[in-house]
Protein backbone atom coordinates (compact mmCIF):
# COMPACT_ATOMS: atom_id res chain seq x y z
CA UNK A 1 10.96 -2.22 1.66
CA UNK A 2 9.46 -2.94 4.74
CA UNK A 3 6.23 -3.90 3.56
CA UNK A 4 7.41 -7.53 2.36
CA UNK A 5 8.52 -8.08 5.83
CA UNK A 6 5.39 -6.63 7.18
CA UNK A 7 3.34 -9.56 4.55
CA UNK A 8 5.33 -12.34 5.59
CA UNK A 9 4.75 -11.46 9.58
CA UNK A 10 0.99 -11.03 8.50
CA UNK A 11 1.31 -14.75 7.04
CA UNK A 12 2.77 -16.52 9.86
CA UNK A 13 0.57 -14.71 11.84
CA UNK A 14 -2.21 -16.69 9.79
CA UNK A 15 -0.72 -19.65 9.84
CA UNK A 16 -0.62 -19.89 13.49
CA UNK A 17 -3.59 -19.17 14.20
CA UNK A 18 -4.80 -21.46 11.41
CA UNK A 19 -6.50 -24.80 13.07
CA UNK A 20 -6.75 -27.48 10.67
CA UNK A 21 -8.53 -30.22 12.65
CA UNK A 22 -11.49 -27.95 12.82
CA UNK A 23 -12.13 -27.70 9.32
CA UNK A 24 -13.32 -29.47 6.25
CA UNK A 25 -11.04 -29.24 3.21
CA UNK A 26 -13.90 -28.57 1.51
CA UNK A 27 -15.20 -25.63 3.80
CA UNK A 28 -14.02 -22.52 3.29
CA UNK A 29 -11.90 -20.33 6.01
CA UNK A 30 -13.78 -18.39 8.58
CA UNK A 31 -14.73 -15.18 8.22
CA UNK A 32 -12.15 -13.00 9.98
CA UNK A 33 -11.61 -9.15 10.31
CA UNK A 34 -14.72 -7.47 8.52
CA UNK A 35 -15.70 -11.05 7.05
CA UNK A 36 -12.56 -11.48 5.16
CA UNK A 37 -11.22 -15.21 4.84
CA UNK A 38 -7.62 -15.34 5.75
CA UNK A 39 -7.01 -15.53 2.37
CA UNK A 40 -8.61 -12.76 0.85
CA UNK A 41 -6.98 -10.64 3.97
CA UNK A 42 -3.57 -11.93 2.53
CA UNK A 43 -4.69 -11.16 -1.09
CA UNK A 44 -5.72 -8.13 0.27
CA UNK A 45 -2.39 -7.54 1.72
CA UNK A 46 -0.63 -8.36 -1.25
CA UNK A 47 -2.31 -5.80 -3.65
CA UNK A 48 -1.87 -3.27 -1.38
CA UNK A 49 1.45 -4.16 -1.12
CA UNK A 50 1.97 -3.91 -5.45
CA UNK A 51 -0.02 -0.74 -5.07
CA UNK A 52 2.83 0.93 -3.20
CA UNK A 53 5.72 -0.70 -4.93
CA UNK A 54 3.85 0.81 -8.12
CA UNK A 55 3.43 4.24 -6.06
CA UNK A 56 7.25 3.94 -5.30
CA UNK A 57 7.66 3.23 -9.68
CA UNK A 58 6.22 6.19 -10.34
CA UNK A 59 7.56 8.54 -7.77
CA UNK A 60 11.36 7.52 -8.04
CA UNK A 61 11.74 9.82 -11.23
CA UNK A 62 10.38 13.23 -9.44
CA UNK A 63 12.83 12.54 -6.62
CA UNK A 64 16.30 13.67 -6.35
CA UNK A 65 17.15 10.50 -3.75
CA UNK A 66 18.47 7.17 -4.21
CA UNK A 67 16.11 4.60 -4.09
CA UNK A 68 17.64 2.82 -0.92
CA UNK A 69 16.97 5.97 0.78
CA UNK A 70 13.38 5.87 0.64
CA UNK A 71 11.52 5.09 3.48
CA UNK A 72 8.05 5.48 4.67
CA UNK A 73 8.99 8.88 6.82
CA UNK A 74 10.49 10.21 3.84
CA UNK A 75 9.68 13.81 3.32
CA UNK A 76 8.72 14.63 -0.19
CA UNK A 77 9.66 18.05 -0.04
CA UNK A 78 12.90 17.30 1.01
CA UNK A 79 13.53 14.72 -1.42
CA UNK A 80 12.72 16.82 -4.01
CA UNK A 81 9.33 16.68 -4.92
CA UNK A 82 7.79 20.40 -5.85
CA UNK A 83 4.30 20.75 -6.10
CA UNK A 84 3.88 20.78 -9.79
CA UNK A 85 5.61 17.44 -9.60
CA UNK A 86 3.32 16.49 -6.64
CA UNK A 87 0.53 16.80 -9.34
CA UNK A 88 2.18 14.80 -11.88
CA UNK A 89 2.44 12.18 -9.29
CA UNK A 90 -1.41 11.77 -8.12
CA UNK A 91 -2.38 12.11 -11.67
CA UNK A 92 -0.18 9.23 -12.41
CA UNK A 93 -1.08 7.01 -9.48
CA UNK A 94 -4.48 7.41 -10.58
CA UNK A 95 -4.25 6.45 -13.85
CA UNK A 96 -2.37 3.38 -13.27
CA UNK A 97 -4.07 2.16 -10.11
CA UNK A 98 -7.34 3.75 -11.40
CA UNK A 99 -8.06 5.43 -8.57
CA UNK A 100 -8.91 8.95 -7.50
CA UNK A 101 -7.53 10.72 -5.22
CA UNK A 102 -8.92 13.94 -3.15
CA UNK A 103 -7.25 17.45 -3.82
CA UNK A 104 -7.17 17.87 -0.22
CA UNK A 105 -5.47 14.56 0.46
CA UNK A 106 -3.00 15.31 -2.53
CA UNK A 107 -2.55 18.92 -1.08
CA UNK A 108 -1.15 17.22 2.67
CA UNK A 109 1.11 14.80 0.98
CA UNK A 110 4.11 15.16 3.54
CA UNK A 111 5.16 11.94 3.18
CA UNK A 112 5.32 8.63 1.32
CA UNK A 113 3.32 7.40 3.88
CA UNK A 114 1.10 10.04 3.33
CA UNK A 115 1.06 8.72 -0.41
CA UNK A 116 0.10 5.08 1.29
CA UNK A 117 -2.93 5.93 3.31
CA UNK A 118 -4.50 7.91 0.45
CA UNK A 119 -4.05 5.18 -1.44
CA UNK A 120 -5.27 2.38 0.77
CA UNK A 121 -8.65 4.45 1.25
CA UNK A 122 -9.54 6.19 -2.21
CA UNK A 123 -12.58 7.62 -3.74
CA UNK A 124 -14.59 5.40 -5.83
């Protein structure tokens, strides 16, 4: 999946911008991004990134693809998933990630990356 490509691009990206003369090794990172440290960002990353590999877990048994064929543009409907299954799916994503969903977001699943965003911003 792309999204291990997409971490380790987010990494170097850190890295280089990393300045170690101008810190302590006992001071913590700067704050970056919404006052994230560079490493919480990449923890941050890196859950989201389990979060869809466990999205992809759950999904690959509704689907009537291979899973080399998914891809982030994949249309559910035309990989097989119905809208009973659909269900299934959210219920399942929010049981293991314990998370919940909105109907409405669940209803305009056209995509796995659909699937992504809702779960990158759920309700608490």
């Amino acid at each position: 999946m792309a999204g291990l490509e997409e971490l380790a691009a987010l990494k170097a990206a850190l890295e280089a911008e990393a300045d170690p003369m101008s810190q302590d090794e006992d001071t913590p990172d700067d704050p970056i991004e919404g006052g994230l440290t560079a490493e919480s960002q990449a923890e941050q990353v890196a859950t989201t990134e389990s979060q869809k590999e466990e999205v992809v877990r759950i999904l690959l048994p509704h689907l009537a693809i291979a899973p080399e064929e998914m891809t982030p543009a994949l249309s559910l409907t035309q990989a097989g998933l119905g809208k009973i299954a659909r269900w299934t799916v959210a219920t399942a994503i929010e049981q293991e990630l314990k998370i919940t969903l909105p109907d409405s977001e669940i209803l305009n699943w056209k995509t796995l990356e659909d699937i992504f965003a809702s779960i990158e911003n759920p309700q608490i």
